[in-house]
Each structure stands twice: as C-alpha cells, then as structure tokens.
N, C-alpha and C. Protein backbone atom coordinates (compact mmCIF):
# COMPACT_ATOMS: atom_id res chain seq x y z
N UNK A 1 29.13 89.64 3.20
CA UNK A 1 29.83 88.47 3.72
C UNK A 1 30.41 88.75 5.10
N UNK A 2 30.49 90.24 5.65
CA UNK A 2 31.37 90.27 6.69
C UNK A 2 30.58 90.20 7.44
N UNK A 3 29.19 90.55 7.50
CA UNK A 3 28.22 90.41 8.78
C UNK A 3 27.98 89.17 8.70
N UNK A 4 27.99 87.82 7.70
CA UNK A 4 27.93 86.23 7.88
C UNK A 4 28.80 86.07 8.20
N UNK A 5 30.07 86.03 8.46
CA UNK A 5 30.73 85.54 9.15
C UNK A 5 30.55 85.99 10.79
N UNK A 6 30.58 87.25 10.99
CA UNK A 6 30.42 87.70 12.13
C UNK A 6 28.89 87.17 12.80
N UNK A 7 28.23 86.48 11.75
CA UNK A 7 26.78 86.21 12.79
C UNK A 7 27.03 84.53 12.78
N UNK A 8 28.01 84.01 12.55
CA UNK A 8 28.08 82.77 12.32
C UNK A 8 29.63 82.16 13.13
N UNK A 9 30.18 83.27 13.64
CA UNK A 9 31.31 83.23 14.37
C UNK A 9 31.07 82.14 15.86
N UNK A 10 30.23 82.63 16.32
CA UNK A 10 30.17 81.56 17.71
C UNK A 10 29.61 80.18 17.51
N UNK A 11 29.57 80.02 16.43
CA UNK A 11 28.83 78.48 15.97
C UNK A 11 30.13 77.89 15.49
N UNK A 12 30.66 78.92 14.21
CA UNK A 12 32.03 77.89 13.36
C UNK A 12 33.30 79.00 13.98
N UNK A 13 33.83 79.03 14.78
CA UNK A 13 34.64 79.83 14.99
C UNK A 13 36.31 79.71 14.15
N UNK A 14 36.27 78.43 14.22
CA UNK A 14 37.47 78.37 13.04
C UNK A 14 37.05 78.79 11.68
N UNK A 15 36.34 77.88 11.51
CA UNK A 15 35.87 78.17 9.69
C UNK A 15 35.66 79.83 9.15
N UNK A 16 34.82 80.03 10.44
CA UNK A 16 34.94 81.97 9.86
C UNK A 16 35.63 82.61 10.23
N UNK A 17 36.78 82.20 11.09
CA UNK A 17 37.80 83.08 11.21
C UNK A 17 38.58 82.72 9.83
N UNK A 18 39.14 81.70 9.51
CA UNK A 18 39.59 80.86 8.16
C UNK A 18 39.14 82.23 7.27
N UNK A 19 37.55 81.69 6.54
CA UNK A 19 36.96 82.62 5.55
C UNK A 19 37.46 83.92 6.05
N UNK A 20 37.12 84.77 7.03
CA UNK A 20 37.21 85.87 7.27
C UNK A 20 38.32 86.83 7.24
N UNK A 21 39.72 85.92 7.25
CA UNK A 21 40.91 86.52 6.88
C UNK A 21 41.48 86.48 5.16
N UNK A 22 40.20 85.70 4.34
CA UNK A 22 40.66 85.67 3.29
C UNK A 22 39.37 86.72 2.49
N UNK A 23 38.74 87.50 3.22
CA UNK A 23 37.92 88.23 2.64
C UNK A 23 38.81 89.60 2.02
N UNK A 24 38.64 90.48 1.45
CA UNK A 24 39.20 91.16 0.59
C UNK A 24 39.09 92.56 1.93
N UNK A 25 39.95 93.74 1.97
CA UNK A 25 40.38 94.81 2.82
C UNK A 25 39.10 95.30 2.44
N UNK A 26 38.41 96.29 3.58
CA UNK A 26 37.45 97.27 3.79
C UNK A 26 37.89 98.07 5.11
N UNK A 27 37.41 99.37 4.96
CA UNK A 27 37.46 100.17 6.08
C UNK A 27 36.92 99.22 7.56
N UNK A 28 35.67 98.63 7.43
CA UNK A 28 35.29 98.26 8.40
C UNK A 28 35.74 96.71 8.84
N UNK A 29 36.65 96.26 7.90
CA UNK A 29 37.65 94.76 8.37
C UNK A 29 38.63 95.14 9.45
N UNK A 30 38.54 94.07 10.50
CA UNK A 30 39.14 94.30 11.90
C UNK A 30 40.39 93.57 11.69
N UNK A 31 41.24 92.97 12.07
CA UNK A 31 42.55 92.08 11.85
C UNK A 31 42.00 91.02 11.66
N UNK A 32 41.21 90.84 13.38
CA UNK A 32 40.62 89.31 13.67
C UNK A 32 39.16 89.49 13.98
N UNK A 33 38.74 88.14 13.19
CA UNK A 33 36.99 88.20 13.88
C UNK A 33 36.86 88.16 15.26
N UNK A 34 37.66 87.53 15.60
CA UNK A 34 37.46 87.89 16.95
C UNK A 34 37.31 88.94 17.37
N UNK A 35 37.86 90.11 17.19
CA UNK A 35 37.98 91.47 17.83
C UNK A 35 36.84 92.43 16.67
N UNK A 36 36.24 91.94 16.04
CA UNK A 36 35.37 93.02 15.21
C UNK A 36 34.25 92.65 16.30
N UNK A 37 33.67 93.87 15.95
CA UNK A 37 31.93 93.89 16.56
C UNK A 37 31.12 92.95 15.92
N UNK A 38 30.33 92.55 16.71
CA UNK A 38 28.91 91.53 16.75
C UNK A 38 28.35 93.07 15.99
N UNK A 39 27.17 92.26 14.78
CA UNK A 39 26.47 92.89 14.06
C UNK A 39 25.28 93.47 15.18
N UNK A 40 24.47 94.80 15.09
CA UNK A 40 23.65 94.97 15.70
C UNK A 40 22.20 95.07 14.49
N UNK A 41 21.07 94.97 15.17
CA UNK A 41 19.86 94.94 14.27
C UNK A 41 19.99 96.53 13.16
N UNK A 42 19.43 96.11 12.47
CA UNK A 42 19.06 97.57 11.37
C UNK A 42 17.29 97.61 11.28
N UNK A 43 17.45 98.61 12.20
CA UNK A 43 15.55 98.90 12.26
C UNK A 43 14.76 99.30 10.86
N UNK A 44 15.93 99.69 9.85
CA UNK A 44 15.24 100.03 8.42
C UNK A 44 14.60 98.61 7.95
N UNK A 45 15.57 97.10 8.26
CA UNK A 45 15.00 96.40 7.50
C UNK A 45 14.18 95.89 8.14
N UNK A 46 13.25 96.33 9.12
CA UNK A 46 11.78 95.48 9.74
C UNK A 46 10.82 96.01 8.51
N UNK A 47 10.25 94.63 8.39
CA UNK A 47 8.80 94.95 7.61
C UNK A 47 7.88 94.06 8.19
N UNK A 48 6.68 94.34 9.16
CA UNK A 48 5.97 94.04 9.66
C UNK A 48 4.99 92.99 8.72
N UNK A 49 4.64 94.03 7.85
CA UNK A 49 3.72 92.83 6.68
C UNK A 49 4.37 91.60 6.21
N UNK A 50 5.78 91.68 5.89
CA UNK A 50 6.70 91.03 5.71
C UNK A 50 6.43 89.65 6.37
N UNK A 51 6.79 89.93 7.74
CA UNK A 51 6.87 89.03 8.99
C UNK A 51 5.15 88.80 9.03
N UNK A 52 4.09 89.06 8.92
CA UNK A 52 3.09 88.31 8.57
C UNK A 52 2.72 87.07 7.97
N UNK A 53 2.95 88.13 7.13
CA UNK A 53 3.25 87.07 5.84
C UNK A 53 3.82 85.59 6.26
N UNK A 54 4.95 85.68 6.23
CA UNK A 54 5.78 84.58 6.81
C UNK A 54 5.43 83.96 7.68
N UNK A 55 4.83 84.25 8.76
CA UNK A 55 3.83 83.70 9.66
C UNK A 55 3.02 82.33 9.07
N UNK A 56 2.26 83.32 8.28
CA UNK A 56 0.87 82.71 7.47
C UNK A 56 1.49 81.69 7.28
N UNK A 57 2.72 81.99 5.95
CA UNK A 57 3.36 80.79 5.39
C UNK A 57 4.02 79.32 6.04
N UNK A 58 4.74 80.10 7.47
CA UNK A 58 4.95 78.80 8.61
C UNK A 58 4.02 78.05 8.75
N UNK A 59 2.97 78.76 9.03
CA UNK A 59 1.58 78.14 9.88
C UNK A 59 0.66 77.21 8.55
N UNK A 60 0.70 77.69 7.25
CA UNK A 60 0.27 77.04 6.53
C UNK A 60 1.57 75.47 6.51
N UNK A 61 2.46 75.42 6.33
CA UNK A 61 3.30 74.60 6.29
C UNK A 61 3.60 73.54 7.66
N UNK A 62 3.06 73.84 8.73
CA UNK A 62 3.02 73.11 9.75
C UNK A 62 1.47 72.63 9.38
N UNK A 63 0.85 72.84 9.02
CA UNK A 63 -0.83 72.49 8.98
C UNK A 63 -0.35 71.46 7.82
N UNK A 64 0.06 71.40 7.13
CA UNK A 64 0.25 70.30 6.34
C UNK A 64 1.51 69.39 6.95
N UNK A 65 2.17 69.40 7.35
CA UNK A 65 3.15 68.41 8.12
C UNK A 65 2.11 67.45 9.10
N UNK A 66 1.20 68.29 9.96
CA UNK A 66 0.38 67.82 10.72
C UNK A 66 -0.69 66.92 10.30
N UNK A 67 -0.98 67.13 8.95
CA UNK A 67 -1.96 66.38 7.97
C UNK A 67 -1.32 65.22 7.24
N UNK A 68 -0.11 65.51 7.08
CA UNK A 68 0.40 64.20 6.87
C UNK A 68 0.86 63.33 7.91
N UNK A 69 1.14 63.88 9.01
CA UNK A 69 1.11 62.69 9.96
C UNK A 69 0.13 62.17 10.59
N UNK A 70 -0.71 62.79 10.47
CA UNK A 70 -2.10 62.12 10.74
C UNK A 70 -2.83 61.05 9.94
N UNK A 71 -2.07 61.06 8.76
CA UNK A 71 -2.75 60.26 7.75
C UNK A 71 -1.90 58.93 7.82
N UNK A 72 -0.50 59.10 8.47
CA UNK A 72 0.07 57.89 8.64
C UNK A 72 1.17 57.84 7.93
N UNK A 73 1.30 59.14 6.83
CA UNK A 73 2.29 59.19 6.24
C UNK A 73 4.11 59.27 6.53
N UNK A 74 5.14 59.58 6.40
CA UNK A 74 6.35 59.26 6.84
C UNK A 74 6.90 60.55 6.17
N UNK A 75 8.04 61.50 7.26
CA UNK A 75 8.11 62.44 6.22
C UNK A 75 8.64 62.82 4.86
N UNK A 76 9.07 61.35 4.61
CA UNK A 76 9.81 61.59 3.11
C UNK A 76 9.17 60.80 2.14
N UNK A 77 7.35 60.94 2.50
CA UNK A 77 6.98 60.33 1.38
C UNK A 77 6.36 62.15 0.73
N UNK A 78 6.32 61.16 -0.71
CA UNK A 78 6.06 62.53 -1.49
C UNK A 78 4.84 61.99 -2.33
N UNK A 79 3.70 62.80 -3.07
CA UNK A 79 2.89 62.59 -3.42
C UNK A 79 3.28 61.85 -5.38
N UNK A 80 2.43 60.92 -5.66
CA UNK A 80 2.73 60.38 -6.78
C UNK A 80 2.10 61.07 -7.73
C-alpha cells in the first residue's frame, strides 16, 4: 500500500496523503508523503514473455473493438 499511495500521490495528493497517514508504522514510513521517496523500478519484476504476452492480448482486444465498429455497432452493445 505504501508504494500506491506514493505512485498515486501526484494525481490525488490529498486523498493519499489522507490514506497515507492512516497506514500502520514501518521502518520505511516517512512523516509525510510528501517527503518519502518516489518509488523506483525493481528490475527483478521485468518479465519479458510476460509483456508479450500482454501485447498479444492488447492487440487481440483492439482488433475486436475495431470489428465492432466497423460493423456499425456502439460500444455498449453486447452480443445476445
């Protein structure tokens, strides 16, 4: 929870400062979100196949958005 707030700080800056002072004590809790560090990447969690994958899956999912608007459809029709 402390790296969501901290990656979500410049968007809701009240709200996660709010949440963030009611999160429970840890070594690495700062006073204020404001003054804690911005999260940096963790190179352990890249998974390349991973991010393939996901690819595929975007690209399959835009290929059908595209097929339904071509057909004339609206995007909140759903199949019967």
């Amino acid at each position: 929870l402390d790296w969501s707030m901290r990656l979500m700080h410049p968007l809701l800056p009240y709200l996660t400062e709010e949440l963030y002072q009611r999160l429970p004590k840890s070594p690495t809790k700062c006073q204020s979100i404001t003054v804690a560090p911005y999260p940096t990447a963790v190179y352990g969690w890249v998974n390349d196949a991973v991010e393939k994958e996901m690819e595929v899956v975007g690209e399959v999912a835009r290929q059908f958005r595209s097929e339904k608007a071509s057909l004339g459809l609206v995007p909140s029709a759903r199949p019967r």
